[in-house]
PDB file of N, CA and C in Angstrom:
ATOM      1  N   UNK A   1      95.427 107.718 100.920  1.00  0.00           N
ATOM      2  CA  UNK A   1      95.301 107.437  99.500  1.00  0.00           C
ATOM      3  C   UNK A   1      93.844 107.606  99.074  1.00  0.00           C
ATOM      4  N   UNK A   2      93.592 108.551  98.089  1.00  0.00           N
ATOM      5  CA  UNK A   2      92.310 108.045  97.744  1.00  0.00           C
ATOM      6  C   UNK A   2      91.700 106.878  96.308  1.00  0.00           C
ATOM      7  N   UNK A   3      92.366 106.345  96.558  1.00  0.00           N
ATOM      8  CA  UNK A   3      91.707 105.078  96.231  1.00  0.00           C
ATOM      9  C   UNK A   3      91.310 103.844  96.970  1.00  0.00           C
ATOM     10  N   UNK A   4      89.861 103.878  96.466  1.00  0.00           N
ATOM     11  CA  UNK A   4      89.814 102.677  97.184  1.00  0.00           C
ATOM     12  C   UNK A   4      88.956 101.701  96.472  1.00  0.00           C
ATOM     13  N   UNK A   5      88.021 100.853  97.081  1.00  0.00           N
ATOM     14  CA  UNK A   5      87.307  99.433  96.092  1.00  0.00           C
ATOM     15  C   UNK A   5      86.121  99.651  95.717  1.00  0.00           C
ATOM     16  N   UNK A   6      86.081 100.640  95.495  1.00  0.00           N
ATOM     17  CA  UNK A   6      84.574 101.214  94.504  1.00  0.00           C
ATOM     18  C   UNK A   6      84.243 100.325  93.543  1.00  0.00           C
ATOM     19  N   UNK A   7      85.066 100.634  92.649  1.00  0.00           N
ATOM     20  CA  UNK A   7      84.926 100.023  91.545  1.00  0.00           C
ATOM     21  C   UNK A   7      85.214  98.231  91.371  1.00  0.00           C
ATOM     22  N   UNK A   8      86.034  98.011  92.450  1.00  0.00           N
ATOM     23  CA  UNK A   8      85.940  96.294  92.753  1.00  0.00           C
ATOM     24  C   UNK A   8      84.764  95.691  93.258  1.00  0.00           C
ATOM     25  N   UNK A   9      83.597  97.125  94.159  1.00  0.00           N
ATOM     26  CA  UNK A   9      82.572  96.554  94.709  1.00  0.00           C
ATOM     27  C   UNK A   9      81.392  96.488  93.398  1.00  0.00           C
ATOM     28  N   UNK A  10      81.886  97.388  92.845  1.00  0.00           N
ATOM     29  CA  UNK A  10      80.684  97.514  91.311  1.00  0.00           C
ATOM     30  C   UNK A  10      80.915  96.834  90.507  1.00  0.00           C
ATOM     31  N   UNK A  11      81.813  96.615  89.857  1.00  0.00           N
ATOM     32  CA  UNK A  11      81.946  95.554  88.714  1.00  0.00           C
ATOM     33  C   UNK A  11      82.894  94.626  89.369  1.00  0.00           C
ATOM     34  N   UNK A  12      82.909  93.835  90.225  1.00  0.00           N
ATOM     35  CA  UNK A  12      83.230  92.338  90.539  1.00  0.00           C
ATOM     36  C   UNK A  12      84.945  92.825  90.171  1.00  0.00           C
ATOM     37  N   UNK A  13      85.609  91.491  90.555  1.00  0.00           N
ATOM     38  CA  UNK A  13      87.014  91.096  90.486  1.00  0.00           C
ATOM     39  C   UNK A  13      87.983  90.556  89.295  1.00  0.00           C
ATOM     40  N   UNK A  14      86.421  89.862  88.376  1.00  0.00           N
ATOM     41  CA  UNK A  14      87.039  90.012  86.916  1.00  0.00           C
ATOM     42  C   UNK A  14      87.051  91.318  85.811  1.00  0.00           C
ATOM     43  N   UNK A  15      86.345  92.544  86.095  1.00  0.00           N
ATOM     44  CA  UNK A  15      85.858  93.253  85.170  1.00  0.00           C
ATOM     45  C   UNK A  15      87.428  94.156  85.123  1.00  0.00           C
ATOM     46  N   UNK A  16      87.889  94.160  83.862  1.00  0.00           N
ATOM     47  CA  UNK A  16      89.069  94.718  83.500  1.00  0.00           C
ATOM     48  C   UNK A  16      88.961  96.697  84.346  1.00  0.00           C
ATOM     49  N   UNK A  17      87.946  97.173  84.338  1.00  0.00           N
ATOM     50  CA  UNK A  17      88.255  98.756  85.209  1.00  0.00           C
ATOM     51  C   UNK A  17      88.173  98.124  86.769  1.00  0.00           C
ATOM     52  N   UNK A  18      88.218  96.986  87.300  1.00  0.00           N
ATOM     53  CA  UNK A  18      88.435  96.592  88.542  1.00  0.00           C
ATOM     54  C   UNK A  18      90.383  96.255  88.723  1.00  0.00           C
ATOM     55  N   UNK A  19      90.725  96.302  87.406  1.00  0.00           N
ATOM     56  CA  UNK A  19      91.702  95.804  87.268  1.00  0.00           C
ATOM     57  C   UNK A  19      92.847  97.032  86.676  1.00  0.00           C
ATOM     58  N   UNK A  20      92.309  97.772  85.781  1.00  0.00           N
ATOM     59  CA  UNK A  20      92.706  99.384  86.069  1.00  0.00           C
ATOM     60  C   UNK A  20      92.595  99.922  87.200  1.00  0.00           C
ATOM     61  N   UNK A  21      91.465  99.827  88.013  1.00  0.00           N
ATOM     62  CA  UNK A  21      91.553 100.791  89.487  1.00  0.00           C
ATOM     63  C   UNK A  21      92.840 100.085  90.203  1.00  0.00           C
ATOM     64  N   UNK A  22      93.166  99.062  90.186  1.00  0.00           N
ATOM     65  CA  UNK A  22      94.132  97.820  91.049  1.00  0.00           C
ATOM     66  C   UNK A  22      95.688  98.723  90.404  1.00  0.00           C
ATOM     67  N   UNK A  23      96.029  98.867  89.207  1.00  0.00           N
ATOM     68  CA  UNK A  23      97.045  99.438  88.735  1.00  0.00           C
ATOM     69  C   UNK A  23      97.145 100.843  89.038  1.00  0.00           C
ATOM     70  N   UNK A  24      95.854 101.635  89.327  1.00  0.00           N
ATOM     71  CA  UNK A  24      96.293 103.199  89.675  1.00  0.00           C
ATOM     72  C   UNK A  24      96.979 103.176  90.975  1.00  0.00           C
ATOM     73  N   UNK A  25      95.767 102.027  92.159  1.00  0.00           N
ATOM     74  CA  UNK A  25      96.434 101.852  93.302  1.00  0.00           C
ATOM     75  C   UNK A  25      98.124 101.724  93.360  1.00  0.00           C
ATOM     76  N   UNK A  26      98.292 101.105  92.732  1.00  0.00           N
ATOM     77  CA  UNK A  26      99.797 100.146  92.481  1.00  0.00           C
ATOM     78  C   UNK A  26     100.653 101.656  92.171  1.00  0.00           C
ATOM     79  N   UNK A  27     100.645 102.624  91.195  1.00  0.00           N
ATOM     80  CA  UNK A  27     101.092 103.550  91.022  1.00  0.00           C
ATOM     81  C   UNK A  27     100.948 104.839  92.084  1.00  0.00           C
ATOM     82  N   UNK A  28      99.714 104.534  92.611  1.00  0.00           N
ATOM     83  CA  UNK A  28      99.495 105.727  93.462  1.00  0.00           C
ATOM     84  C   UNK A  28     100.383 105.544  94.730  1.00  0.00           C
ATOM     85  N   UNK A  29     100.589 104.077  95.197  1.00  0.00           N
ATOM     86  CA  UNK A  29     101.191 103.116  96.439  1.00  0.00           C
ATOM     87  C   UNK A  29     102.512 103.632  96.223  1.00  0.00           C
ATOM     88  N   UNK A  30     103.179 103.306  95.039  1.00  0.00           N
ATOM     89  CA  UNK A  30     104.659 103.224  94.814  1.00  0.00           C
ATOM     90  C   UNK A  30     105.900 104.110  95.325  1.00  0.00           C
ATOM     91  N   UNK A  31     105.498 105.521  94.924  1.00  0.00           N
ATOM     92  CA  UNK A  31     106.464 105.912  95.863  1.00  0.00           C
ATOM     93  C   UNK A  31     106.523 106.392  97.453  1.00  0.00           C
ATOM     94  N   UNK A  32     105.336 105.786  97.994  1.00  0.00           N
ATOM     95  CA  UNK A  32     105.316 105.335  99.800  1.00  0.00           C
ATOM     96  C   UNK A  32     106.602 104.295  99.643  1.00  0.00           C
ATOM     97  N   UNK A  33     106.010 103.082  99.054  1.00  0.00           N
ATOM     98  CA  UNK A  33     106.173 101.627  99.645  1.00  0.00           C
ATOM     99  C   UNK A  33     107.963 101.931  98.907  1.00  0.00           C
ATOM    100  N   UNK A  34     108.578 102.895  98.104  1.00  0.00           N
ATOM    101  CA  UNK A  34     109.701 103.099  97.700  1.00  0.00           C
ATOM    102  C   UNK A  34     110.444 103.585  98.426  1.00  0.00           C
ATOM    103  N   UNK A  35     110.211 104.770  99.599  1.00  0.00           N
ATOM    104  CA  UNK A  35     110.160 105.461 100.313  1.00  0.00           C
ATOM    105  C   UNK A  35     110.631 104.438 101.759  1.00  0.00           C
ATOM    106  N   UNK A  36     109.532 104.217 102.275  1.00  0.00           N
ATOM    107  CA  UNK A  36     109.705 103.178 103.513  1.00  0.00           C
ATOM    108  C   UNK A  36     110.643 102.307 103.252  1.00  0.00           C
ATOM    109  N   UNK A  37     111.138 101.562 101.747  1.00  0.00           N
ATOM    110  CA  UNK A  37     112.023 100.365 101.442  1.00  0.00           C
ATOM    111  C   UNK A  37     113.496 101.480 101.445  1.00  0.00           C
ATOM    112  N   UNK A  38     113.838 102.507 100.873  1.00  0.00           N
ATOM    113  CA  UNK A  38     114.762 103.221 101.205  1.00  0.00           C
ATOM    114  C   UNK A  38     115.355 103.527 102.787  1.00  0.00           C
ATOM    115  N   UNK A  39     114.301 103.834 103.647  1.00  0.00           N
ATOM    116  CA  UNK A  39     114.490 103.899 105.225  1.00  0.00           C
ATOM    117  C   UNK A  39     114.438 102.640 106.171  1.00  0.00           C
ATOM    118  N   UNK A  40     114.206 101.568 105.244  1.00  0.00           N
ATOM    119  CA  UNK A  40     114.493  99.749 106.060  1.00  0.00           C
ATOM    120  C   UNK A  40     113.283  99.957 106.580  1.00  0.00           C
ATOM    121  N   UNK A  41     112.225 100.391 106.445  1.00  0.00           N
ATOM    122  CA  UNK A  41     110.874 100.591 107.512  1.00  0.00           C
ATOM    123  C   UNK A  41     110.105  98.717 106.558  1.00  0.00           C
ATOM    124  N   UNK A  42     108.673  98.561 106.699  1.00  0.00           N
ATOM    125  CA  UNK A  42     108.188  97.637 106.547  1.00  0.00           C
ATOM    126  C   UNK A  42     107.184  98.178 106.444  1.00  0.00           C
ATOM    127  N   UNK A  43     106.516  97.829 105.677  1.00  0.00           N
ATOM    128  CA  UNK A  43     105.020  98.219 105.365  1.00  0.00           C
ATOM    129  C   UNK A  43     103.855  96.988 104.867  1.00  0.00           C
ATOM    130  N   UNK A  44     102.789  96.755 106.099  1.00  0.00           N
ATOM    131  CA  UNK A  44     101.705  95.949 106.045  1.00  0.00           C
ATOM    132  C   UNK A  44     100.774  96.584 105.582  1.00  0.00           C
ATOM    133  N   UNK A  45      99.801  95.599 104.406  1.00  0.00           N
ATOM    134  CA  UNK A  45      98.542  96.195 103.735  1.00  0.00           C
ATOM    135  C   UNK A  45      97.571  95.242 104.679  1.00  0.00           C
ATOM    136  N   UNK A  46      96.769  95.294 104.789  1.00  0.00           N
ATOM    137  CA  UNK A  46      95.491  94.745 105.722  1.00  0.00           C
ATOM    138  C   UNK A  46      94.212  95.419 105.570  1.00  0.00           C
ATOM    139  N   UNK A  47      93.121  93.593 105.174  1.00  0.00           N
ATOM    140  CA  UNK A  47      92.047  94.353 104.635  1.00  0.00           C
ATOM    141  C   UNK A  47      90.954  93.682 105.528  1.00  0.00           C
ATOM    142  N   UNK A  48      90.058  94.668 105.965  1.00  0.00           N
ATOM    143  CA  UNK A  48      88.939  93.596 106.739  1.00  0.00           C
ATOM    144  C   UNK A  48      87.821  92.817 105.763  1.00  0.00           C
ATOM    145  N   UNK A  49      87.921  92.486 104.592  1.00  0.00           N
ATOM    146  CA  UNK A  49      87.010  91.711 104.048  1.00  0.00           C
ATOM    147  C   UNK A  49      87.515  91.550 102.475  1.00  0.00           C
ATOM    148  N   UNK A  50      86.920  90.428 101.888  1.00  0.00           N
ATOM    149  CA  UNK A  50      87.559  90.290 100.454  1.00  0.00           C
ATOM    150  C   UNK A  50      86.590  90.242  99.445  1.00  0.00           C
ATOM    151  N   UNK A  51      85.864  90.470  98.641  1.00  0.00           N
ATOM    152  CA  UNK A  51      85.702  90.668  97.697  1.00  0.00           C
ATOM    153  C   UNK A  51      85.534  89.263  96.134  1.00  0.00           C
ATOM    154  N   UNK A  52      84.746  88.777  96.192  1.00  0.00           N
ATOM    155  CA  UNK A  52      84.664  87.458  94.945  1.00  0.00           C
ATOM    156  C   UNK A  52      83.490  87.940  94.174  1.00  0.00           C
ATOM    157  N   UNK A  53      83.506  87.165  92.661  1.00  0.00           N
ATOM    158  CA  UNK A  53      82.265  87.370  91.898  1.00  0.00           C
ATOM    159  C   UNK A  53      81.393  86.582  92.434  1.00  0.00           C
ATOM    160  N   UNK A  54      80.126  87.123  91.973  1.00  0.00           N
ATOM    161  CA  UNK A  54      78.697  86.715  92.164  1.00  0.00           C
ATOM    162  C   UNK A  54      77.444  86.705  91.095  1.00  0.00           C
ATOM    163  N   UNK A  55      76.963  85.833  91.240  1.00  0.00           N
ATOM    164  CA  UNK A  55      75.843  85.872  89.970  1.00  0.00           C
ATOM    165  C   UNK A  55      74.581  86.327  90.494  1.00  0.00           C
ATOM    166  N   UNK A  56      74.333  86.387  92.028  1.00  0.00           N
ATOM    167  CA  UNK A  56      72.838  86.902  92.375  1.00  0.00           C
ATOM    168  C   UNK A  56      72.862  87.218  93.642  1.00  0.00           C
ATOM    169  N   UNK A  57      72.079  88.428  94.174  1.00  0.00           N
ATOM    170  CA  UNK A  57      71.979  89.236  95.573  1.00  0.00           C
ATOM    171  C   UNK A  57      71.599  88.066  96.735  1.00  0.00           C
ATOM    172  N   UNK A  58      72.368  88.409  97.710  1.00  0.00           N
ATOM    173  CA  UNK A  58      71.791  87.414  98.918  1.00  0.00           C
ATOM    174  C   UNK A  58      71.417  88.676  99.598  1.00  0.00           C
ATOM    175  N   UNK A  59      69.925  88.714 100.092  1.00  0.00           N
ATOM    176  CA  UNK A  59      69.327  89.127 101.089  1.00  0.00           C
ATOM    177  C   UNK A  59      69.477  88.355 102.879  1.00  0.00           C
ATOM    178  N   UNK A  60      70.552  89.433 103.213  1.00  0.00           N
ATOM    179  CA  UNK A  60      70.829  89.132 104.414  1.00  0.00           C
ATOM    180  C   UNK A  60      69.881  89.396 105.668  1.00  0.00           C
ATOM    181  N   UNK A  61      69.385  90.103 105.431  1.00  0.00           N
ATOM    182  CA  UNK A  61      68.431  90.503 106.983  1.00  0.00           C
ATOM    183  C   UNK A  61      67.597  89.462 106.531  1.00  0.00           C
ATOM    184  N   UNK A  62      66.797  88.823 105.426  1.00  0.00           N
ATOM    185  CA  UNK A  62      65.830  88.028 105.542  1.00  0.00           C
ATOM    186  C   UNK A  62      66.002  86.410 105.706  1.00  0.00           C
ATOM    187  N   UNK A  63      67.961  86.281 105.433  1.00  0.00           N
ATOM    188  CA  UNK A  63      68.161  84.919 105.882  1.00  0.00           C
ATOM    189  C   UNK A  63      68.115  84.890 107.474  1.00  0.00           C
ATOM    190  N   UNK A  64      68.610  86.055 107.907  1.00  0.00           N
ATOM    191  CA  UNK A  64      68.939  86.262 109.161  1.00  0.00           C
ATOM    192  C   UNK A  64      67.318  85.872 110.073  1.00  0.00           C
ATOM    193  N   UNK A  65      66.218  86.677 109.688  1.00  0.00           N
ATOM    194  CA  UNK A  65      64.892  86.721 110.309  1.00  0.00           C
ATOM    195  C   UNK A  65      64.416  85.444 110.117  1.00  0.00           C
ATOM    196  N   UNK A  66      64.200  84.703 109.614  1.00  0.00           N
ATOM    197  CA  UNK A  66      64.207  83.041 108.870  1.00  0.00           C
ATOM    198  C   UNK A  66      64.477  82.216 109.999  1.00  0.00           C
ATOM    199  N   UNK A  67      65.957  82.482 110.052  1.00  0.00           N
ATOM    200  CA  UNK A  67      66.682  81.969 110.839  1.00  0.00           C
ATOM    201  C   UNK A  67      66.262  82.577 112.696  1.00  0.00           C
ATOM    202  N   UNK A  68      65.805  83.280 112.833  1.00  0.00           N
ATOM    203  CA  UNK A  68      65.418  83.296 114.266  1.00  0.00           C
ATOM    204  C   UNK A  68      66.339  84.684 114.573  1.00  0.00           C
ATOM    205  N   UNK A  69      67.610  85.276 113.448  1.00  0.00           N
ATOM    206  CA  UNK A  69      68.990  85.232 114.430  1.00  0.00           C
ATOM    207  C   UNK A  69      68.604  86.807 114.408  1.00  0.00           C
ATOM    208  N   UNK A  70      66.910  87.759 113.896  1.00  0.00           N
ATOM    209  CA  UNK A  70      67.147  88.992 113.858  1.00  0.00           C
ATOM    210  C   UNK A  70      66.062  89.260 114.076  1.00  0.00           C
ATOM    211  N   UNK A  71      65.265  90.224 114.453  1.00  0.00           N
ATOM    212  CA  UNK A  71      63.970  90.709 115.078  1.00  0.00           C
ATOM    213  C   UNK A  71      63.969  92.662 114.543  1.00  0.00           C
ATOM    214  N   UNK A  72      62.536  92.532 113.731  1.00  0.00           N
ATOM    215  CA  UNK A  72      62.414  94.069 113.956  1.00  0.00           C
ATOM    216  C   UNK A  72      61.584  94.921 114.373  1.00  0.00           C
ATOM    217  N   UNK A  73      61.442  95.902 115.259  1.00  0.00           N
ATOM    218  CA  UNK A  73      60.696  96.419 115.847  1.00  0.00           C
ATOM    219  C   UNK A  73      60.097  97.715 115.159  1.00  0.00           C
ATOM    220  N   UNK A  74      58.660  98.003 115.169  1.00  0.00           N
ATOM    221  CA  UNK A  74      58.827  99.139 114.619  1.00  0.00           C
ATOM    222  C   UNK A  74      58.436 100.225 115.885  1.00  0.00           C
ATOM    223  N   UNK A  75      58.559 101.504 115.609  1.00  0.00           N
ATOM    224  CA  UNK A  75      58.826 102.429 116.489  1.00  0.00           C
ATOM    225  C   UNK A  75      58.509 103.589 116.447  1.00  0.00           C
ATOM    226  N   UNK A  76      57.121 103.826 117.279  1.00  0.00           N
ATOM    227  CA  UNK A  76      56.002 105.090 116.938  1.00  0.00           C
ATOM    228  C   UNK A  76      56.229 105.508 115.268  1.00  0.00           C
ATOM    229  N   UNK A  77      55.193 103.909 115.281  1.00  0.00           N
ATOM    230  CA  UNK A  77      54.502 104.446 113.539  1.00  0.00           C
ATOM    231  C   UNK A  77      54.863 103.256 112.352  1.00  0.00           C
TER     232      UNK A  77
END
């Protein structure tokens, strides 16, 4: 499929074209998941991570270095 969470990663989970891209999916999905339900098959969606709004950037490598839990080396130069 080519759709995917572009647009859920750019404008957050409330922004209504996060919510159009969600309905193309839904249309683009449909006649698979119509398909497989015709042949008794089963079909799992599975996602490795989810997606919530946010009001401000967390800088991860610098909580991480803070914290002891990251080290960087630099390397000829």
């Amino acid at each position: 499929l080519p759709h995917l969470d572009y647009d859920l990663q750019r404008f957050g989970p409330d922004d209504p074209r996060s919510h159009r891209a969600a309905a193309d999916l839904d249309r683009a999905i449909a006649p698979l998941l119509a398909d497989a339900r015709a042949e008794g098959r089963t079909v799992v969606a599975l996602s490795e991570y989810g997606i919530t709004r946010v009001n401000r950037p967390v800088d991860i490598n610098r909580a991480l270095r803070r914290a002891g839990l990251l080290e960087v080396h630099t390397q000829d130069g």
